[in-house]
PDB file of N, CA and C in Angstrom:
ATOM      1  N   UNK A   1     105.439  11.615 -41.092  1.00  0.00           N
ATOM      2  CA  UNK A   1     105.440  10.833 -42.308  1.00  0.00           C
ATOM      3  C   UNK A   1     106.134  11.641 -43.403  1.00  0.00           C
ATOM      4  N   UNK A   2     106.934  11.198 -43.425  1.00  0.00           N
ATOM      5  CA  UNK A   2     107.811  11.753 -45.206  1.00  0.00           C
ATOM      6  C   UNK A   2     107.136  11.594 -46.489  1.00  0.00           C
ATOM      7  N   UNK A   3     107.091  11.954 -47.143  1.00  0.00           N
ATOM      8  CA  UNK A   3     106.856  11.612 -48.675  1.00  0.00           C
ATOM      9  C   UNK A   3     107.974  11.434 -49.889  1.00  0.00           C
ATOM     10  N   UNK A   4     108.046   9.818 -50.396  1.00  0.00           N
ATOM     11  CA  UNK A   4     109.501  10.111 -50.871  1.00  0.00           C
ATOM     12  C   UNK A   4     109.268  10.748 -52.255  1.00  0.00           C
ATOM     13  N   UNK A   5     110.153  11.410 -53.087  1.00  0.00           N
ATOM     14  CA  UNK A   5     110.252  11.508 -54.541  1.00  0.00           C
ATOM     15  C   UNK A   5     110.380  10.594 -55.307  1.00  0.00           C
ATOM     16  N   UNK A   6     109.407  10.890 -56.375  1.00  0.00           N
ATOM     17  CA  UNK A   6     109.276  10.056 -57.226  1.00  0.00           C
ATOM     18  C   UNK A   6     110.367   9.991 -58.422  1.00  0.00           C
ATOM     19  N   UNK A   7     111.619   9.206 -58.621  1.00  0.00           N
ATOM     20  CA  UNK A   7     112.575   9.624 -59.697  1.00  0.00           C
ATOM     21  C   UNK A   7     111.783   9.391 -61.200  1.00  0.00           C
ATOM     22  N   UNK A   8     112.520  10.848 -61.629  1.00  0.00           N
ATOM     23  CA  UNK A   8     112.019  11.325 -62.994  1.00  0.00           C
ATOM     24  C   UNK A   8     112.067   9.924 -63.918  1.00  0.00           C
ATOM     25  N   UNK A   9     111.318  10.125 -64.925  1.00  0.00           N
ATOM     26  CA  UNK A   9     111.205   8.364 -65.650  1.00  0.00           C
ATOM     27  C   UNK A   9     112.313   9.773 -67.051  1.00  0.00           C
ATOM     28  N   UNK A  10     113.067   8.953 -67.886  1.00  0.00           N
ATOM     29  CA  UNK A  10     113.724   9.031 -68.740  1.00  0.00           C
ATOM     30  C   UNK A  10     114.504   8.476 -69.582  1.00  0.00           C
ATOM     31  N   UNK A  11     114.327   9.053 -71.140  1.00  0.00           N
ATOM     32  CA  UNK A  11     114.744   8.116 -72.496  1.00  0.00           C
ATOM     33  C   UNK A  11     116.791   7.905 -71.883  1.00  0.00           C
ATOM     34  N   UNK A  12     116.821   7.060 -71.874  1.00  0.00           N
ATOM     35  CA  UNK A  12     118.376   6.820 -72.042  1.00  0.00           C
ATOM     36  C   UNK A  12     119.058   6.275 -73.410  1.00  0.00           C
ATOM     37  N   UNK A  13     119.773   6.627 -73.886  1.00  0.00           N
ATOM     38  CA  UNK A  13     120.390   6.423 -74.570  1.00  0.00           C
ATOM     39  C   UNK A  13     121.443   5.747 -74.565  1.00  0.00           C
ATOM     40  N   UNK A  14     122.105   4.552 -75.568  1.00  0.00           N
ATOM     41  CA  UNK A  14     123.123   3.488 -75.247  1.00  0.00           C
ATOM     42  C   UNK A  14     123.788   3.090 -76.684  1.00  0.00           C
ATOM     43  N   UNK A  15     124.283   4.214 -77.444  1.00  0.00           N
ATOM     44  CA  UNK A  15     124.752   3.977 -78.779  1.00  0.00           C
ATOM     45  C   UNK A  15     123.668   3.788 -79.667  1.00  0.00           C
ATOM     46  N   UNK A  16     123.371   2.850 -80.405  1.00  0.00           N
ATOM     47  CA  UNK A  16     121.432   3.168 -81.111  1.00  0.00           C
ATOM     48  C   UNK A  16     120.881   2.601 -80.466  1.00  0.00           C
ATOM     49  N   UNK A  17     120.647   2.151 -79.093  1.00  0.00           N
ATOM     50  CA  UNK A  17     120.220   1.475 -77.555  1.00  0.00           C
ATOM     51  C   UNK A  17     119.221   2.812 -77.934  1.00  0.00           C
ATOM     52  N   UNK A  18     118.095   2.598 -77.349  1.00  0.00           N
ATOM     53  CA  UNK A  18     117.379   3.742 -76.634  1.00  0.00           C
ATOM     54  C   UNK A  18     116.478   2.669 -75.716  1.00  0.00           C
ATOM     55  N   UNK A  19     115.831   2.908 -74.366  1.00  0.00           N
ATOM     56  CA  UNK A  19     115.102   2.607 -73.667  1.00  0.00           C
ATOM     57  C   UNK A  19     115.205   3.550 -72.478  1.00  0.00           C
ATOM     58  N   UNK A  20     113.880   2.589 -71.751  1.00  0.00           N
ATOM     59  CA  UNK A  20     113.276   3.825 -70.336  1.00  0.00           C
ATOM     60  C   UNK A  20     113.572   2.239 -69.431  1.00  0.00           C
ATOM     61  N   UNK A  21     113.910   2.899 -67.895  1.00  0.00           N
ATOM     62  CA  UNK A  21     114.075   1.855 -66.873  1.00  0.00           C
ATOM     63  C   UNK A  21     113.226   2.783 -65.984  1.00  0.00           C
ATOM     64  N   UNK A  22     112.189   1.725 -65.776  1.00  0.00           N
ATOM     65  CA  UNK A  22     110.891   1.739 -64.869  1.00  0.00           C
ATOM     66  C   UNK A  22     110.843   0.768 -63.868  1.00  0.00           C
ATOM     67  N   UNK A  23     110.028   1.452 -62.668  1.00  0.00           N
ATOM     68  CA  UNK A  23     110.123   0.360 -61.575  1.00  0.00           C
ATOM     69  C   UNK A  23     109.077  -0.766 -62.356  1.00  0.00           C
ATOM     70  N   UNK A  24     109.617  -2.186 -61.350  1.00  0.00           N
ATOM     71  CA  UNK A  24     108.915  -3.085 -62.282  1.00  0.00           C
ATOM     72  C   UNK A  24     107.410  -3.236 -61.922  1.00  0.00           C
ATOM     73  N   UNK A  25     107.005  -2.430 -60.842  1.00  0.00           N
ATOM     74  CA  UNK A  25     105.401  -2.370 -60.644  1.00  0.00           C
ATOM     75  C   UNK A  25     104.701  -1.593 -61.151  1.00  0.00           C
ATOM     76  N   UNK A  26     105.443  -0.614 -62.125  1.00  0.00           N
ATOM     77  CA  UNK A  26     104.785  -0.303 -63.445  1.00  0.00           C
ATOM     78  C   UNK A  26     105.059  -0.089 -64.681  1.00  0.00           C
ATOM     79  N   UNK A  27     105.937  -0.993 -64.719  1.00  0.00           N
ATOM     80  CA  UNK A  27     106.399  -1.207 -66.581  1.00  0.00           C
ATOM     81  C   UNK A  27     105.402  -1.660 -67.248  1.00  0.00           C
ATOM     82  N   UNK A  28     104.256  -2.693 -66.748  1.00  0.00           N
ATOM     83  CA  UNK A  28     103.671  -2.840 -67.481  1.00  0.00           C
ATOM     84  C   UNK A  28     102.636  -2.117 -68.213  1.00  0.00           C
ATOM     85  N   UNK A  29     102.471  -1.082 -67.266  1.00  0.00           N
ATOM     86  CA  UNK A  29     101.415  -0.250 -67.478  1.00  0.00           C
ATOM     87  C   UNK A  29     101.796   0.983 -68.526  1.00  0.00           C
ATOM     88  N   UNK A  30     103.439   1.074 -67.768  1.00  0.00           N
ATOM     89  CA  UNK A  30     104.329   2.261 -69.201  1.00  0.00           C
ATOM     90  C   UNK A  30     103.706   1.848 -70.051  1.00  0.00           C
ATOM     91  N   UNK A  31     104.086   0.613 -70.240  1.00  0.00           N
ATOM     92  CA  UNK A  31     104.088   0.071 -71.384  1.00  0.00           C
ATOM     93  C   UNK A  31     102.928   0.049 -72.825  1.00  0.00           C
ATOM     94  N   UNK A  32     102.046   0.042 -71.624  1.00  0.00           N
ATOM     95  CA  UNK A  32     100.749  -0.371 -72.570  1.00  0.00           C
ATOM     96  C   UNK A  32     100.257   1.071 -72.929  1.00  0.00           C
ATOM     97  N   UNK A  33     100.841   2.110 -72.092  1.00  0.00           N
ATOM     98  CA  UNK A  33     100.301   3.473 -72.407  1.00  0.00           C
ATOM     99  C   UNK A  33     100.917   3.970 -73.330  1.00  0.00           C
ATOM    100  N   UNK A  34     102.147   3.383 -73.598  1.00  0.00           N
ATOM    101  CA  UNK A  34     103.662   3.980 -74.709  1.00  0.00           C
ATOM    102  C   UNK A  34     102.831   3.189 -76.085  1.00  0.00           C
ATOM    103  N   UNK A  35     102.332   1.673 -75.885  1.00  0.00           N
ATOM    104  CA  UNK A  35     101.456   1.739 -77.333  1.00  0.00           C
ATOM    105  C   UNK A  35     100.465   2.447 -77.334  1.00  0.00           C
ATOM    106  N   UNK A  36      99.564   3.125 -76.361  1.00  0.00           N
ATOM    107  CA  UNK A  36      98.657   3.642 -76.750  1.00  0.00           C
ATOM    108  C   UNK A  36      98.735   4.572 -77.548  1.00  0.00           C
ATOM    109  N   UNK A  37      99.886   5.484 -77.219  1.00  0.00           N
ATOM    110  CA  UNK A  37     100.498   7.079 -78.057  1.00  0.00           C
ATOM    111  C   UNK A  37     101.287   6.568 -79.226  1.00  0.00           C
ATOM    112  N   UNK A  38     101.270   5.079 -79.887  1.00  0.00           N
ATOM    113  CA  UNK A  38     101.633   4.586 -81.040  1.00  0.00           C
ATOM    114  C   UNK A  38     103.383   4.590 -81.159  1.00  0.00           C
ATOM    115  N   UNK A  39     104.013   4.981 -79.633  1.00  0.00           N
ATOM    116  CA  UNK A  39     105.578   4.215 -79.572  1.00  0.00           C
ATOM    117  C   UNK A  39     105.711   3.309 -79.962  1.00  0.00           C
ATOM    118  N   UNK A  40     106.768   2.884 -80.843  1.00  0.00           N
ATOM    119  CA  UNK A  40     107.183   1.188 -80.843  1.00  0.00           C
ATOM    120  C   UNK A  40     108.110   0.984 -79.689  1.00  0.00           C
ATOM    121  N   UNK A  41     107.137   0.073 -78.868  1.00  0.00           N
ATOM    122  CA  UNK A  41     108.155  -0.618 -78.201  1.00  0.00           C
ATOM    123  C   UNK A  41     108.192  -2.025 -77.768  1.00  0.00           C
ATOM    124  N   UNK A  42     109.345  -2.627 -77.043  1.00  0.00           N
ATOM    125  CA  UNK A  42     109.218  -4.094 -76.427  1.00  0.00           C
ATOM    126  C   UNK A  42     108.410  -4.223 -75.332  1.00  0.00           C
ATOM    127  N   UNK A  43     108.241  -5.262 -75.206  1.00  0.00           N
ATOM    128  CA  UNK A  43     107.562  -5.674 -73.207  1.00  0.00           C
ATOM    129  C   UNK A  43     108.678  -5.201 -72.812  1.00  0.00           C
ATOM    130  N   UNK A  44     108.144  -4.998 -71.604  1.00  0.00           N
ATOM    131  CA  UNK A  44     109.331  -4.873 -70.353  1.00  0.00           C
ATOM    132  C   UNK A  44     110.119  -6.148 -70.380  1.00  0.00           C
ATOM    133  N   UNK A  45     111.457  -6.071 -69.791  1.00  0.00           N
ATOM    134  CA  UNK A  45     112.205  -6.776 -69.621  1.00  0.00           C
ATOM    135  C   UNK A  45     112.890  -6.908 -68.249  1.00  0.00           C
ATOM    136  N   UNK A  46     112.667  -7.605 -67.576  1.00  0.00           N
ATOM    137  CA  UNK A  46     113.058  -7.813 -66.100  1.00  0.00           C
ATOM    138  C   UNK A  46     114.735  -7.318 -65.787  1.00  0.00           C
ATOM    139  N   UNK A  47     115.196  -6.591 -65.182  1.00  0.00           N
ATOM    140  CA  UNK A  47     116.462  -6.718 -64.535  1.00  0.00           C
ATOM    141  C   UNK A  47     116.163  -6.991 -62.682  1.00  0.00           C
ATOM    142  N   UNK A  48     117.805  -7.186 -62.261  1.00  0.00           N
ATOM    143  CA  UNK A  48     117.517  -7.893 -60.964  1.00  0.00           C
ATOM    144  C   UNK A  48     117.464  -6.711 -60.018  1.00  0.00           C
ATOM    145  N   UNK A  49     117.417  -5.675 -60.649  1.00  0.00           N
ATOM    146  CA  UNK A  49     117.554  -4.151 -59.865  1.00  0.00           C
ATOM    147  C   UNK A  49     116.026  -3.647 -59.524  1.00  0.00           C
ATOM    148  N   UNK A  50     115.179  -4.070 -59.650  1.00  0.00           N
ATOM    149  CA  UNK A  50     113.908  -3.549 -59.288  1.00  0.00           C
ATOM    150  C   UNK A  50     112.923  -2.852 -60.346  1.00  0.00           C
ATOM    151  N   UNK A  51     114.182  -2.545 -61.328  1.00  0.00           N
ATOM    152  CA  UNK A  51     113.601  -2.083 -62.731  1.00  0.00           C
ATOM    153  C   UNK A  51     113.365  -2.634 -63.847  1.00  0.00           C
ATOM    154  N   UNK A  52     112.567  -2.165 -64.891  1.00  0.00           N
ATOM    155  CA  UNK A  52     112.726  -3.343 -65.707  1.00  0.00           C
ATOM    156  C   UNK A  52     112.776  -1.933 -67.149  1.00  0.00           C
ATOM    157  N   UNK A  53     113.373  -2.632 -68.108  1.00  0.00           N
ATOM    158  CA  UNK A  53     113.833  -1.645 -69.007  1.00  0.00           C
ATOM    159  C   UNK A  53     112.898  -1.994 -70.022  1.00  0.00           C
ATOM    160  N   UNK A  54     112.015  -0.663 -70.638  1.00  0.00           N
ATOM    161  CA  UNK A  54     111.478  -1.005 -71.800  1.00  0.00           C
ATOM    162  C   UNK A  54     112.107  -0.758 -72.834  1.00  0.00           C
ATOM    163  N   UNK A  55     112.546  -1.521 -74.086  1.00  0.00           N
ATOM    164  CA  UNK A  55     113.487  -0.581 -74.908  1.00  0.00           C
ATOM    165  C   UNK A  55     112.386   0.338 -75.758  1.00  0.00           C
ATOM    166  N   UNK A  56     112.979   0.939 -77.159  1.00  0.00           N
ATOM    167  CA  UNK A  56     112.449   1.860 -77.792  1.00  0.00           C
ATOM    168  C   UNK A  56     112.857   1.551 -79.402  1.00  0.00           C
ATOM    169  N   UNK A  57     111.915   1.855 -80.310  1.00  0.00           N
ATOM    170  CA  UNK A  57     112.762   1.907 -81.558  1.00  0.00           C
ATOM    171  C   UNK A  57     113.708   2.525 -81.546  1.00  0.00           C
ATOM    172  N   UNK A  58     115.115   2.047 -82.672  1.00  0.00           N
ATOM    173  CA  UNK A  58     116.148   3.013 -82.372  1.00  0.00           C
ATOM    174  C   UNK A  58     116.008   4.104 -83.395  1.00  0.00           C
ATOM    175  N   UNK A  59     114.655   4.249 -83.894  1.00  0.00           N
ATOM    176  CA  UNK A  59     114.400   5.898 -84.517  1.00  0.00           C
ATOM    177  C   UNK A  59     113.874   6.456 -84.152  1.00  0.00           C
ATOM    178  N   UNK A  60     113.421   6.276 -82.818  1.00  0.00           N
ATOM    179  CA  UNK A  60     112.294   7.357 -81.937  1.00  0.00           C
ATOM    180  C   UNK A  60     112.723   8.631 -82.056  1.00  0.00           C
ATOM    181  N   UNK A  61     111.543   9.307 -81.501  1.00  0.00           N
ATOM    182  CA  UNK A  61     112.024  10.916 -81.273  1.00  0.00           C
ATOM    183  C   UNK A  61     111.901  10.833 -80.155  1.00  0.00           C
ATOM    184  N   UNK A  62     113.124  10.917 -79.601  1.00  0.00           N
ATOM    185  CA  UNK A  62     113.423  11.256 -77.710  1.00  0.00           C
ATOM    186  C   UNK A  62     112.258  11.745 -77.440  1.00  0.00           C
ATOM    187  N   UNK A  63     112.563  13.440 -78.048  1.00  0.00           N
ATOM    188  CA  UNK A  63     111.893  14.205 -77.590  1.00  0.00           C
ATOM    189  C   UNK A  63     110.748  14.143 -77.590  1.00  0.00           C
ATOM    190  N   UNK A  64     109.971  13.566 -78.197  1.00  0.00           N
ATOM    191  CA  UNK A  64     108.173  12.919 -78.255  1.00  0.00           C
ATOM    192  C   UNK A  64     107.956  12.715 -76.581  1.00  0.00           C
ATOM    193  N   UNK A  65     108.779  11.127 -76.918  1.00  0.00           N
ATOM    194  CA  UNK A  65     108.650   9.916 -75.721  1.00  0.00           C
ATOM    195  C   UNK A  65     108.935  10.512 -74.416  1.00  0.00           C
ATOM    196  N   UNK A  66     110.184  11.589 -74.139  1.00  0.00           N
ATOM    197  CA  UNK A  66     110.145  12.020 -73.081  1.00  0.00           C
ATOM    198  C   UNK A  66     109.141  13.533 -72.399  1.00  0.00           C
ATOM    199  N   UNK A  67     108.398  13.749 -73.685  1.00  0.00           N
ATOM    200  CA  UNK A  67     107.103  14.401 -73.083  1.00  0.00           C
ATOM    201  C   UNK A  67     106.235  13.713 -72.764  1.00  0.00           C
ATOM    202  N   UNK A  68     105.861  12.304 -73.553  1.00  0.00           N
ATOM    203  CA  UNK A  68     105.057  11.585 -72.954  1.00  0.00           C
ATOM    204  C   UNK A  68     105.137  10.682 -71.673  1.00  0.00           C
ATOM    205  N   UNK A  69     106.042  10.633 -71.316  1.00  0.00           N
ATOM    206  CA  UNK A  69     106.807  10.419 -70.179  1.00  0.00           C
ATOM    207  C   UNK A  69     106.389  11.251 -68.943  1.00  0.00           C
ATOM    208  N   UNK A  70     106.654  12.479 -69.229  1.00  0.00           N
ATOM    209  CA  UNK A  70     106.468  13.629 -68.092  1.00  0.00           C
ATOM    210  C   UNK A  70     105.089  13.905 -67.845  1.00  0.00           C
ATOM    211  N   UNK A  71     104.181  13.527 -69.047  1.00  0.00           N
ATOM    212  CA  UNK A  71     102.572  13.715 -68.967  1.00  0.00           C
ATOM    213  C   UNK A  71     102.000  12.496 -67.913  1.00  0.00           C
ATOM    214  N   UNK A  72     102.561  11.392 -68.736  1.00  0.00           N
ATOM    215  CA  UNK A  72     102.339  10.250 -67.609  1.00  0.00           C
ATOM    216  C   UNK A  72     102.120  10.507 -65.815  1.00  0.00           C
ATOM    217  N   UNK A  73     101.214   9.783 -65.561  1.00  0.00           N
ATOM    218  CA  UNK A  73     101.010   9.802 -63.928  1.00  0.00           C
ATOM    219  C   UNK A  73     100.430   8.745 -63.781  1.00  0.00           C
TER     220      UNK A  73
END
């Protein structure tokens, strides 16, 4: 039995775009944990790729969101 890797979750950036693309069996849950730590963000948003992109205010601090990111499990 293998164990696959889990790909790193991360802020992307898209001109003042900022969002995270999460698998969609747990965006919702990003989600609700990203308001818990008082992120502004959208619902998830479905793409046909398996992911679904949450966006981000476009004044976040990356660097916040992508520690809270890495804390996440």
């Amino acid at each position: 039995m293998t164990k696959q890797k889990k790909k790193k979750l991360c802020v992307t950036a898209d001109g003042k775009r900022r969002y995270i693309s999460v698998p969609q069996a747990r965006s919702k849950e990003l989600h609700e944990y990203l308001r818990s730590k008082r992120v502004r963000s959208a619902p998830p948003e479905p793409a046909c790729t398996g992911f679904d992109n949450i966006e981000l205010a476009y004044d976040i601090n990356v660097g916040g969101v992508q520690a809270l990111l890495t804390a996440w499990v």
